[in-house]
N, C-alpha and C. Protein backbone atom coordinates (compact mmCIF):
# COMPACT_ATOMS: atom_id res chain seq x y z
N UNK A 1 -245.64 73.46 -64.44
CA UNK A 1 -246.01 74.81 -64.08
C UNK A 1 -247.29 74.77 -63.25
N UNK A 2 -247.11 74.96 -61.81
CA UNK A 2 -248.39 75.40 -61.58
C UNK A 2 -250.10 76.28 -61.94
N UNK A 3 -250.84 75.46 -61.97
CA UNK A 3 -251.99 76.15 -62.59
C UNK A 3 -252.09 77.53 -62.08
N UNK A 4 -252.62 78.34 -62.44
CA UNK A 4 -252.98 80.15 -62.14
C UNK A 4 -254.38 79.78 -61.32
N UNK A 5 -254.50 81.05 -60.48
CA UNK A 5 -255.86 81.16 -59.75
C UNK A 5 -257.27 80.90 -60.33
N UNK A 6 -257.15 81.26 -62.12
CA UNK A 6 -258.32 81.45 -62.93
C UNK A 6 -258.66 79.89 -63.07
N UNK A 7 -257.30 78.93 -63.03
CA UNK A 7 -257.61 77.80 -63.76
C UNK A 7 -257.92 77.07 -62.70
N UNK A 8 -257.20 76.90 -61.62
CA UNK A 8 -257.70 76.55 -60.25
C UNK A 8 -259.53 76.52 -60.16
N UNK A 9 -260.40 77.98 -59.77
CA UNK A 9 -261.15 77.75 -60.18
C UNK A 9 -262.11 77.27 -60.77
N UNK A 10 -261.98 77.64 -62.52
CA UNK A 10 -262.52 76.11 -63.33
C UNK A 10 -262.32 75.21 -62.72
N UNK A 11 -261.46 74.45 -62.64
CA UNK A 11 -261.18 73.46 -62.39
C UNK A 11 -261.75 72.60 -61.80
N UNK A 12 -262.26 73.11 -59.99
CA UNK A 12 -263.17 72.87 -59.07
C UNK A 12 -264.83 73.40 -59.79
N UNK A 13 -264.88 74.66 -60.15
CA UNK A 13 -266.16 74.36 -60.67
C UNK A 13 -266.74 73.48 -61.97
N UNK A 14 -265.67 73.01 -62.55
CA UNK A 14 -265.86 72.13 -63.46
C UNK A 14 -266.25 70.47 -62.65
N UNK A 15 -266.09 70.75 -61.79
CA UNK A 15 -266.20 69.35 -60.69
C UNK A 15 -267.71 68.85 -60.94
N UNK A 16 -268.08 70.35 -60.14
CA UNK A 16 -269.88 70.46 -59.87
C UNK A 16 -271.09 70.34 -61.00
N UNK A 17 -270.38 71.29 -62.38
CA UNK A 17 -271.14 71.53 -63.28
C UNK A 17 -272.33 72.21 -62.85
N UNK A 18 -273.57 71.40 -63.19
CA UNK A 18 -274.71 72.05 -63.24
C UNK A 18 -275.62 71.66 -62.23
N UNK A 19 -274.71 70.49 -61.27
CA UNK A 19 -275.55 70.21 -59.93
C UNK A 19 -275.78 70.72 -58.67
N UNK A 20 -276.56 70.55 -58.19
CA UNK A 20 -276.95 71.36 -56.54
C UNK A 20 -276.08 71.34 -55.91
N UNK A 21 -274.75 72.52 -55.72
CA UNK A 21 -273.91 72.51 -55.43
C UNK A 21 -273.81 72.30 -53.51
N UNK A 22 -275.08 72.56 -53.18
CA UNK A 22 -274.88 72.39 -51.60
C UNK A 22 -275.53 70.94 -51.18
N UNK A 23 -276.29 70.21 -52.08
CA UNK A 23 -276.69 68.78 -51.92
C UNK A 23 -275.32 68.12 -52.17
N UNK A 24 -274.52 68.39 -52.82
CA UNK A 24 -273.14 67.75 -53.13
C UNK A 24 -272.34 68.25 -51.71
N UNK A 25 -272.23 69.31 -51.27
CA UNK A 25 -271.58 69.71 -49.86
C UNK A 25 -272.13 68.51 -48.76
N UNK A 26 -273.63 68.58 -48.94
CA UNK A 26 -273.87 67.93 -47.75
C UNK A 26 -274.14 65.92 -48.01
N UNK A 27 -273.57 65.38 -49.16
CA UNK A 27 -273.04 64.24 -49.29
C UNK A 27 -272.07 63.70 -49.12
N UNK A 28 -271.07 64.67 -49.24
CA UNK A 28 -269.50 64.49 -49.69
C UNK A 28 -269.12 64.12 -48.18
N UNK A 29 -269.20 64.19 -46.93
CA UNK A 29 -268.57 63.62 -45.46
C UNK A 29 -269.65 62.40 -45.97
N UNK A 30 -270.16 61.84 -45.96
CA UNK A 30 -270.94 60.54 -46.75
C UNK A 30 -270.23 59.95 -47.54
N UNK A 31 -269.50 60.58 -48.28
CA UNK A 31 -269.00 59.56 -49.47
C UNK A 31 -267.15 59.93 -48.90
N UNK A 32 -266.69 60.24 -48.05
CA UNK A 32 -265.57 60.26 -47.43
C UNK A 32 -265.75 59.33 -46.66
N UNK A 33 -266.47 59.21 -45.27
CA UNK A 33 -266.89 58.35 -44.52
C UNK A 33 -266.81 56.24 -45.52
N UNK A 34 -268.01 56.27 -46.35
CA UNK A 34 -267.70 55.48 -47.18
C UNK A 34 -266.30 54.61 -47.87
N UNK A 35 -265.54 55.79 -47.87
CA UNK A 35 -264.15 55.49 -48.91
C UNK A 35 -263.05 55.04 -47.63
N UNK A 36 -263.62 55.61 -46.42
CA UNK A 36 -262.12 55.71 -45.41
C UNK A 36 -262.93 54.08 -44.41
N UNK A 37 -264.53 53.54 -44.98
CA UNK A 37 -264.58 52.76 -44.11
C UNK A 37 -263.37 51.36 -44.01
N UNK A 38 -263.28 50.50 -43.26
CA UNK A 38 -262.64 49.27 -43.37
C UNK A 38 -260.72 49.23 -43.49
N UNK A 39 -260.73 50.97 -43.60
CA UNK A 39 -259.43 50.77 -44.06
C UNK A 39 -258.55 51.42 -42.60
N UNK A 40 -257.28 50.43 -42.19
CA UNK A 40 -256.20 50.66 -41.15
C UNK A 40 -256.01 52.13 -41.38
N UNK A 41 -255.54 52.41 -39.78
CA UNK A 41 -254.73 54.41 -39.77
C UNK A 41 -253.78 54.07 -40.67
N UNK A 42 -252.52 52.96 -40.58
CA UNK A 42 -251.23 52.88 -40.91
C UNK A 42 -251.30 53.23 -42.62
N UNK A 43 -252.38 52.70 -43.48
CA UNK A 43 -253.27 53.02 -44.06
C UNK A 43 -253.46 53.69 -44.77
N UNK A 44 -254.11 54.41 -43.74
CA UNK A 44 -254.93 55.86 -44.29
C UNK A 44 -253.41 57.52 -44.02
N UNK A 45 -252.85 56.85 -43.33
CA UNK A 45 -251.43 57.30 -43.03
C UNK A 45 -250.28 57.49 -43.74
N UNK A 46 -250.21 56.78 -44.89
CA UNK A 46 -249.18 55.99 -45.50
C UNK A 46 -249.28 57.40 -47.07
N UNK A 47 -248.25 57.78 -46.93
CA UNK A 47 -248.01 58.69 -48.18
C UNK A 47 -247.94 58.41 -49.68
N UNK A 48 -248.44 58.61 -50.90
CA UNK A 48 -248.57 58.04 -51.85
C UNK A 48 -247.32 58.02 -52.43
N UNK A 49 -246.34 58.84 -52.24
CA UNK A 49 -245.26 59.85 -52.95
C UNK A 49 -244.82 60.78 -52.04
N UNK A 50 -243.35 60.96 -52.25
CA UNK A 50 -242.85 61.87 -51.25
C UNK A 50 -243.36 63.46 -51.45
N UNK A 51 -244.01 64.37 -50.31
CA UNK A 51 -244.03 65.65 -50.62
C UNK A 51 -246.19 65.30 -50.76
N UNK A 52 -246.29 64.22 -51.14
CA UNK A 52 -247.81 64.47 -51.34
C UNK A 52 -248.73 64.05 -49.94
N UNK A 53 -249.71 64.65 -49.55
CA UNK A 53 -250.45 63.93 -48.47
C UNK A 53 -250.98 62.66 -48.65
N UNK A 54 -251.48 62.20 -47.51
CA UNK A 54 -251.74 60.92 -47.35
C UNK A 54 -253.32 61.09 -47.00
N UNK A 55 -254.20 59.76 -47.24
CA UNK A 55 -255.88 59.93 -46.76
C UNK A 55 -255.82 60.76 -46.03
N UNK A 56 -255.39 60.12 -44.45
CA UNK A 56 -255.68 61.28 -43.34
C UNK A 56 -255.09 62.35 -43.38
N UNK A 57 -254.02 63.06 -43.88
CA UNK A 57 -254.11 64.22 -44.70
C UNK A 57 -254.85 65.18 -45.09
N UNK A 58 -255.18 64.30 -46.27
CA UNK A 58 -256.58 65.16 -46.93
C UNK A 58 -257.54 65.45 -45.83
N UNK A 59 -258.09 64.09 -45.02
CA UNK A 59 -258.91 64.52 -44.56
C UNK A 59 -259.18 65.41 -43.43
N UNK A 60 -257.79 65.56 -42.71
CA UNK A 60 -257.87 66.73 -42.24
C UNK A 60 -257.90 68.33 -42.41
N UNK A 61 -257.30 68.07 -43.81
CA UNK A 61 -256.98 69.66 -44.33
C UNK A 61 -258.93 69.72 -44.76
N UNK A 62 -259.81 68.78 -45.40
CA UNK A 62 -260.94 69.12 -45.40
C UNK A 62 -261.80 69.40 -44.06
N UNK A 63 -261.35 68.91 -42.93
CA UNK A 63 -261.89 69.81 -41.55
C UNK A 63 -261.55 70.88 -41.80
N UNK A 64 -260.21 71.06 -41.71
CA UNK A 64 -259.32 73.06 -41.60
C UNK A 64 -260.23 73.27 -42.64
N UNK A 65 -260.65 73.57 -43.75
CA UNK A 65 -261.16 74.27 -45.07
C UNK A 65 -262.77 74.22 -44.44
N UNK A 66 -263.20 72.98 -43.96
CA UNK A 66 -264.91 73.70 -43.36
C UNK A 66 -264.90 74.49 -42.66
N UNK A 67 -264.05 74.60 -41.92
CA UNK A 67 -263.73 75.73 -40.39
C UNK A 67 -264.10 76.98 -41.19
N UNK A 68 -262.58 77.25 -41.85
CA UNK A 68 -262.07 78.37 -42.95
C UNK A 68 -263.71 78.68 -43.70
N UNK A 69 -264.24 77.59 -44.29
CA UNK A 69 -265.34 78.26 -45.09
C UNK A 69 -266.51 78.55 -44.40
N UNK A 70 -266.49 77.60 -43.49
CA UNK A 70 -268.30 78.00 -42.33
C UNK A 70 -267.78 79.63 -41.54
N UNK A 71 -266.50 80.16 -41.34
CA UNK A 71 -266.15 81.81 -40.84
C UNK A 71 -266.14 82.41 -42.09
N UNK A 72 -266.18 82.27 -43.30
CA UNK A 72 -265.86 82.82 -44.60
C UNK A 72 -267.73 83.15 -45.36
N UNK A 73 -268.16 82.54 -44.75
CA UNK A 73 -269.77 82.27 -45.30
C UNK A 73 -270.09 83.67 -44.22
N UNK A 74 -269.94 82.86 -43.23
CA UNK A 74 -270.69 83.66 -41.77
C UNK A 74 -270.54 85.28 -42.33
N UNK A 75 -269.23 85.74 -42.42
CA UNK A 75 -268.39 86.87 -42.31
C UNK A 75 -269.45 87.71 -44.00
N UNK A 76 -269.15 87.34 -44.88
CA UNK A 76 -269.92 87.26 -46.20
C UNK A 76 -271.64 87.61 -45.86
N UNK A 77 -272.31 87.02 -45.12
CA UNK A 77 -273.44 86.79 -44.82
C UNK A 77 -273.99 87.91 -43.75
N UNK A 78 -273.45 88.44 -43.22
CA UNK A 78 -273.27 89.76 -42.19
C UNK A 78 -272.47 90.78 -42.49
N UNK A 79 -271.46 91.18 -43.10
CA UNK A 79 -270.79 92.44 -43.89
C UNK A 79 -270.68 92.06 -45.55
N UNK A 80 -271.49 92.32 -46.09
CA UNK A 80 -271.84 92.35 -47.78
C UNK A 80 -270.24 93.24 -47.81
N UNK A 81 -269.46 92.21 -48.87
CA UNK A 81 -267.95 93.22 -49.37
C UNK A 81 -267.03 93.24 -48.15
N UNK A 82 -267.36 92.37 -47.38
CA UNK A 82 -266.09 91.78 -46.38
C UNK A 82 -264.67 91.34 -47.40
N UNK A 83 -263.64 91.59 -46.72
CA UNK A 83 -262.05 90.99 -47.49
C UNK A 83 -262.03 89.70 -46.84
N UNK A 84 -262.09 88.86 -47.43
CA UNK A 84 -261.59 87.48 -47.49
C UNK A 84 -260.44 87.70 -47.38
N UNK A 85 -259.69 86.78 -46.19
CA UNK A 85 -258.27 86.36 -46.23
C UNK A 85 -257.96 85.07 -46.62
N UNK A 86 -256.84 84.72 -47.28
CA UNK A 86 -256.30 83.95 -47.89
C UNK A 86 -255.36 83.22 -47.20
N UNK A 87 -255.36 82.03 -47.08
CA UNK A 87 -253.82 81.27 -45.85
C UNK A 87 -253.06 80.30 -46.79
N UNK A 88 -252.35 79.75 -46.62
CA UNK A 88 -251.65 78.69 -46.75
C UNK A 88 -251.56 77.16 -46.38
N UNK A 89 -252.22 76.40 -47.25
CA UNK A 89 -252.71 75.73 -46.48
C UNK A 89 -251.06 74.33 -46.56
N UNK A 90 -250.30 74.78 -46.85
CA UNK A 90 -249.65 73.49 -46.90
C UNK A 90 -248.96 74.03 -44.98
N UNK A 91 -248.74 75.33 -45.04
CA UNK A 91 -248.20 76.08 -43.26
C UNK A 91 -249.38 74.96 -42.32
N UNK A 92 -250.94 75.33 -42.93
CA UNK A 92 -251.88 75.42 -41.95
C UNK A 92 -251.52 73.23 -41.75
N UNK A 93 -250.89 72.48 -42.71
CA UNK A 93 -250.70 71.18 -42.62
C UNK A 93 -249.28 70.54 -41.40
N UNK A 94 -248.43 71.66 -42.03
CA UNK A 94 -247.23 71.48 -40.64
C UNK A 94 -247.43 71.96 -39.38
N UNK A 95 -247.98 73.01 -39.26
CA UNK A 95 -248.30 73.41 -38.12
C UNK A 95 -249.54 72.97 -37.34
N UNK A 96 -250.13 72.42 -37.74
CA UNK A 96 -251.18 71.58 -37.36
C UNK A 96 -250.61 70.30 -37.05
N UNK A 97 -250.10 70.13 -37.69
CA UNK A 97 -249.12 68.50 -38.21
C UNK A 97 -250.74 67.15 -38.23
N UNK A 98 -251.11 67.71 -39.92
CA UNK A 98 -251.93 66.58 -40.20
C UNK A 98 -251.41 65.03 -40.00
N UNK A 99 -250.26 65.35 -40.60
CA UNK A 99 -249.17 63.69 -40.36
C UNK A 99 -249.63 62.96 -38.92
N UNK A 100 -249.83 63.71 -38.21
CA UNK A 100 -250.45 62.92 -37.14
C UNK A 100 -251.72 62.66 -36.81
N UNK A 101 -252.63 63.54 -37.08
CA UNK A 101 -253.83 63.54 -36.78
C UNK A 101 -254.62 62.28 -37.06
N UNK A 102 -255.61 62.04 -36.19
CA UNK A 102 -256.37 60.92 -35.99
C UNK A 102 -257.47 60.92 -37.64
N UNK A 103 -257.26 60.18 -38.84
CA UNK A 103 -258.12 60.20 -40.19
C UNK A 103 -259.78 60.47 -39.87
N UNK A 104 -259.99 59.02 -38.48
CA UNK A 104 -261.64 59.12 -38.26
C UNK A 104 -261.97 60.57 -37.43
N UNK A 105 -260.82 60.86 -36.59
CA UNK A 105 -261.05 62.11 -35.87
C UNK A 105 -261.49 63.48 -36.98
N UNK A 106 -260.70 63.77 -37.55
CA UNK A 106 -260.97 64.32 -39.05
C UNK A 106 -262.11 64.13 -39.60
N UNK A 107 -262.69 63.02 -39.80
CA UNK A 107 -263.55 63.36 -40.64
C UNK A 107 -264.66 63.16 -40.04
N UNK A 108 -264.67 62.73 -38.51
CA UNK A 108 -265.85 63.84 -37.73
C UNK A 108 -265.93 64.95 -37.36
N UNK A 109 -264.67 65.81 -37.35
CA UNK A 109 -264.76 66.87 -37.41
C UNK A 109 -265.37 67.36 -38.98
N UNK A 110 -265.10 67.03 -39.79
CA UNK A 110 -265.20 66.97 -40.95
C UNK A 110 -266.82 67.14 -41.46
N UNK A 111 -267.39 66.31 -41.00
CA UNK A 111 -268.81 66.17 -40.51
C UNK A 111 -269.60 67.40 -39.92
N UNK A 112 -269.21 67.22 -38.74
CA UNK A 112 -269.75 67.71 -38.10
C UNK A 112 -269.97 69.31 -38.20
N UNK A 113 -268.73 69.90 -39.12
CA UNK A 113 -268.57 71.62 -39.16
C UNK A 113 -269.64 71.49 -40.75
N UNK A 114 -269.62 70.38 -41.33
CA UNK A 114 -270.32 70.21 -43.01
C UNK A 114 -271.78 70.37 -42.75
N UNK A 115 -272.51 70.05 -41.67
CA UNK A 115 -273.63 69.66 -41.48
C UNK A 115 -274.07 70.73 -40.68
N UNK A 116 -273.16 71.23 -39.66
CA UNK A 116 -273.37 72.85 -39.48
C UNK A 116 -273.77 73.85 -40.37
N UNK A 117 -272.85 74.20 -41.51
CA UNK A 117 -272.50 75.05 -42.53
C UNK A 117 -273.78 74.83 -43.11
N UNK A 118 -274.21 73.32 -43.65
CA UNK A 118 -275.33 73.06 -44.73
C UNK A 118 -276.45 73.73 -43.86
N UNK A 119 -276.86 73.62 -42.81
CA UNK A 119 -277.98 74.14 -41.82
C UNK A 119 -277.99 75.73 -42.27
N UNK A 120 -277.00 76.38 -41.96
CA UNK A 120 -277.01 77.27 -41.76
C UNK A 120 -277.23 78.17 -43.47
N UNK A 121 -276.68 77.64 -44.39
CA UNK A 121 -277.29 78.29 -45.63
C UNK A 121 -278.43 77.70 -46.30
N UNK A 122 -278.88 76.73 -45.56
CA UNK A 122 -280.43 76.49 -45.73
C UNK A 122 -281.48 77.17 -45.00
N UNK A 123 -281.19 77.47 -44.35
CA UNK A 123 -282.29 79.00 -43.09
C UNK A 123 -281.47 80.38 -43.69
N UNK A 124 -280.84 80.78 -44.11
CA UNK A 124 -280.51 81.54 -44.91
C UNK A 124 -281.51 82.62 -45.60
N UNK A 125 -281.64 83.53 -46.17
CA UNK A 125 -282.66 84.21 -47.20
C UNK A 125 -282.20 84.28 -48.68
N UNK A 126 -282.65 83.58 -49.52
CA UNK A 126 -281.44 83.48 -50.53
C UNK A 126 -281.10 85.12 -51.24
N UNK A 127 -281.96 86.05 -51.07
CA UNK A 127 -280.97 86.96 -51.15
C UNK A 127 -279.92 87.21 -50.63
N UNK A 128 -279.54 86.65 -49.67
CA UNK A 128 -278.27 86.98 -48.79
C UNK A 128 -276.67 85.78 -49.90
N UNK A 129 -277.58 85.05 -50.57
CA UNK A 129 -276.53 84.50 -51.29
C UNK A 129 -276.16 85.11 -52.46
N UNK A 130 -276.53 86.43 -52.38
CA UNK A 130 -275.63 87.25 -53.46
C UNK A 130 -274.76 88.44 -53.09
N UNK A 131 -274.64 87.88 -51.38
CA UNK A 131 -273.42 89.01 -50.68
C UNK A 131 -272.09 88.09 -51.31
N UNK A 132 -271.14 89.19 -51.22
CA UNK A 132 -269.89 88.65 -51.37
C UNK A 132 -269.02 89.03 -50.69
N UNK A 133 -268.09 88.71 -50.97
CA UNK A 133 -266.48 88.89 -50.10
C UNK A 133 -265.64 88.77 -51.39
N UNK A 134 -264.39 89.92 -50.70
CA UNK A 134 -263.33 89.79 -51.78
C UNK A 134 -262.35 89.32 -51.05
N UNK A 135 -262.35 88.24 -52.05
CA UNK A 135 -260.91 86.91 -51.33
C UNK A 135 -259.54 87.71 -51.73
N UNK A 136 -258.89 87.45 -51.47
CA UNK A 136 -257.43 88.44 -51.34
C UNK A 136 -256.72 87.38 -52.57
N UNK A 137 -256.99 86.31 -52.77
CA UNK A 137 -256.46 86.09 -54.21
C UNK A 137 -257.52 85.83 -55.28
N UNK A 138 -258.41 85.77 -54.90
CA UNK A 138 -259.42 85.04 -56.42
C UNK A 138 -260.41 86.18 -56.65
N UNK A 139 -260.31 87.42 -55.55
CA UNK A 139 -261.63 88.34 -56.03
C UNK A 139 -262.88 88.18 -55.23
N UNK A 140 -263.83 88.68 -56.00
CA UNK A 140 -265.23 89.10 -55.80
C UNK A 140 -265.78 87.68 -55.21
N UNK A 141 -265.97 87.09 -54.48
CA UNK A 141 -267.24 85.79 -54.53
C UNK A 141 -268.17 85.91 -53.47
N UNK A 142 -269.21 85.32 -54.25
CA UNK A 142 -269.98 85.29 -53.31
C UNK A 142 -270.81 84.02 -52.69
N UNK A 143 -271.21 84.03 -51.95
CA UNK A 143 -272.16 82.88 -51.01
C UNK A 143 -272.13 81.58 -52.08
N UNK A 144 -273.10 82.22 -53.21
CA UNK A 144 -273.13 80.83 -54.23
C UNK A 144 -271.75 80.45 -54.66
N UNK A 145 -270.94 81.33 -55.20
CA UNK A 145 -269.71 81.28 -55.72
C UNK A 145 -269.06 80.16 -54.25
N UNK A 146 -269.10 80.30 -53.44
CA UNK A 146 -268.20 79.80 -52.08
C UNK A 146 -268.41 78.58 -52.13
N UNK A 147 -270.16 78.45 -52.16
CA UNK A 147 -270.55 77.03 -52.31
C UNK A 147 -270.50 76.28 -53.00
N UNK A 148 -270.41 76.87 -54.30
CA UNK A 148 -270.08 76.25 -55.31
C UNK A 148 -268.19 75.40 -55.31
N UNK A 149 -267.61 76.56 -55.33
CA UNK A 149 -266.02 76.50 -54.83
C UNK A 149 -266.09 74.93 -54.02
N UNK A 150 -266.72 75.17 -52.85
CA UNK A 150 -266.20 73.82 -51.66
C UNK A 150 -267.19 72.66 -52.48
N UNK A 151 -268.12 72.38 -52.81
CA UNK A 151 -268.44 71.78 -53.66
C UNK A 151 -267.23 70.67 -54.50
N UNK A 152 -266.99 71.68 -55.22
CA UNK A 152 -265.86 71.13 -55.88
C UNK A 152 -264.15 70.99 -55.69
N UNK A 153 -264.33 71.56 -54.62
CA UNK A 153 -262.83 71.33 -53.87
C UNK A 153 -262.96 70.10 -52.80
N UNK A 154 -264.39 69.55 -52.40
CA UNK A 154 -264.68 68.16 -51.40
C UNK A 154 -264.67 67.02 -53.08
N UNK A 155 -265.16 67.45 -54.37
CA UNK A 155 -264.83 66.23 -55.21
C UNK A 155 -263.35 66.18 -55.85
N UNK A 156 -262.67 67.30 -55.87
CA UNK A 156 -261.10 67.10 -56.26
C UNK A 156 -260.68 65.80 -55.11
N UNK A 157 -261.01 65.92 -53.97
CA UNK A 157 -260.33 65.38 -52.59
C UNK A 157 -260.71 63.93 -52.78
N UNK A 158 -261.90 64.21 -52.87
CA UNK A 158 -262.58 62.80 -52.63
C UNK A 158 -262.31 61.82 -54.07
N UNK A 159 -261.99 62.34 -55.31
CA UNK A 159 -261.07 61.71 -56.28
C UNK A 159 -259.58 61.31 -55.75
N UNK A 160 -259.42 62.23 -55.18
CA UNK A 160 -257.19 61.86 -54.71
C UNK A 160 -257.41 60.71 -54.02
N UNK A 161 -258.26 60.66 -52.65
CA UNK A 161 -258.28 59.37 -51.83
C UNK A 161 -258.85 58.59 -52.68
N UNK A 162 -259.85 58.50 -53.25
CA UNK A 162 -259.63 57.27 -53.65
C UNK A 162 -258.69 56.66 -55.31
N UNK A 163 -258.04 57.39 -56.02
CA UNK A 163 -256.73 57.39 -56.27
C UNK A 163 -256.06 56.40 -55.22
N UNK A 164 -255.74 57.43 -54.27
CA UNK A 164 -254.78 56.61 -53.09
C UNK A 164 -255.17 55.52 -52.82
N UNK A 165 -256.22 55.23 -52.11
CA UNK A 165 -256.85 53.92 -51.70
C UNK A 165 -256.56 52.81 -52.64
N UNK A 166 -256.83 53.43 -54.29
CA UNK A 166 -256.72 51.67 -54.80
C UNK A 166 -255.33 51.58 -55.26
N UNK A 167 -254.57 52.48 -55.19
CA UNK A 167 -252.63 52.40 -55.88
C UNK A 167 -251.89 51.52 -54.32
């Protein structure tokens, strides 16, 4: 049975716990980088199981999700009670067609939108991290809530690859 939205949640914030949830944002292309060094595309390519992604996979759907969250912050951060939209991310994987995408290309993109994002809610006013947006499936969140969220949705990821890597 698929988990529910509530447990989803936990789940990822159970990742983070009680640590600096945006010092963990701005490690995690560090400790991706790390895990994907030394290793072939064919590789990082290679599916664990039918139906599941592969490294470069993941690591592209974690570019698409910085994109998604550095416009989701922005949007939050300039209309307090903006609607969050909600996508699909297995659509946003075929239609993109991660299956092909370049792993190192990924995760400089990957990088590069992470290190943006971290800039930008560090010049921030931290009152502004108690605007929110209502996501069209999970509700109310806000700035911290978001950060917190990708936080722990870059250590779910960064557990699967390396899963993958040593099977």
């Amino acid at each position: 049975m698929p988990e529910t939205v509530q447990q989803y949640i936990e789940r990822l914030l159970g990742y983070t716990g009680s640590k600096d949830a945006l010092k963990l944002q701005a490690a995690a292309p560090k400790k991706a980088a790390a895990l994907l060094k030394g290793k072939d595309r064919k590789r990082l390519l290679r599916r664990p199981a039918p139906g599941k992604w592969s490294v470069g996979e993941i690591v592209a759907h974690l570019a698409d999700v910085e994109l998604a969250i550095g416009w989701r912050i922005r949007q939050i951060l300039t209309q307090n009670g903006v609607t969050i939209q909600a996508y699909d991310q297995d659509v946003w994987a075929s239609t993109f067609e991660y299956r092909k995408r370049d792993p190192r290309q990924s995760l400089a993109t990957y990088a590069a939108l992470r290190a943006a994002n971290v800039a930008l809610l560090r010049s921030v006013p931290a009152r502004l991290w108690d605007n929110y947006g209502m996501h069209e499936e999970r509700g109310r969140e806000t700035v911290t809530q978001v950060v917190r969220l990708a936080a722990g949705h870059d250590l779910n990821h960064l557990l699967q690859i390396e899963r993958i890597l040593k099977g």
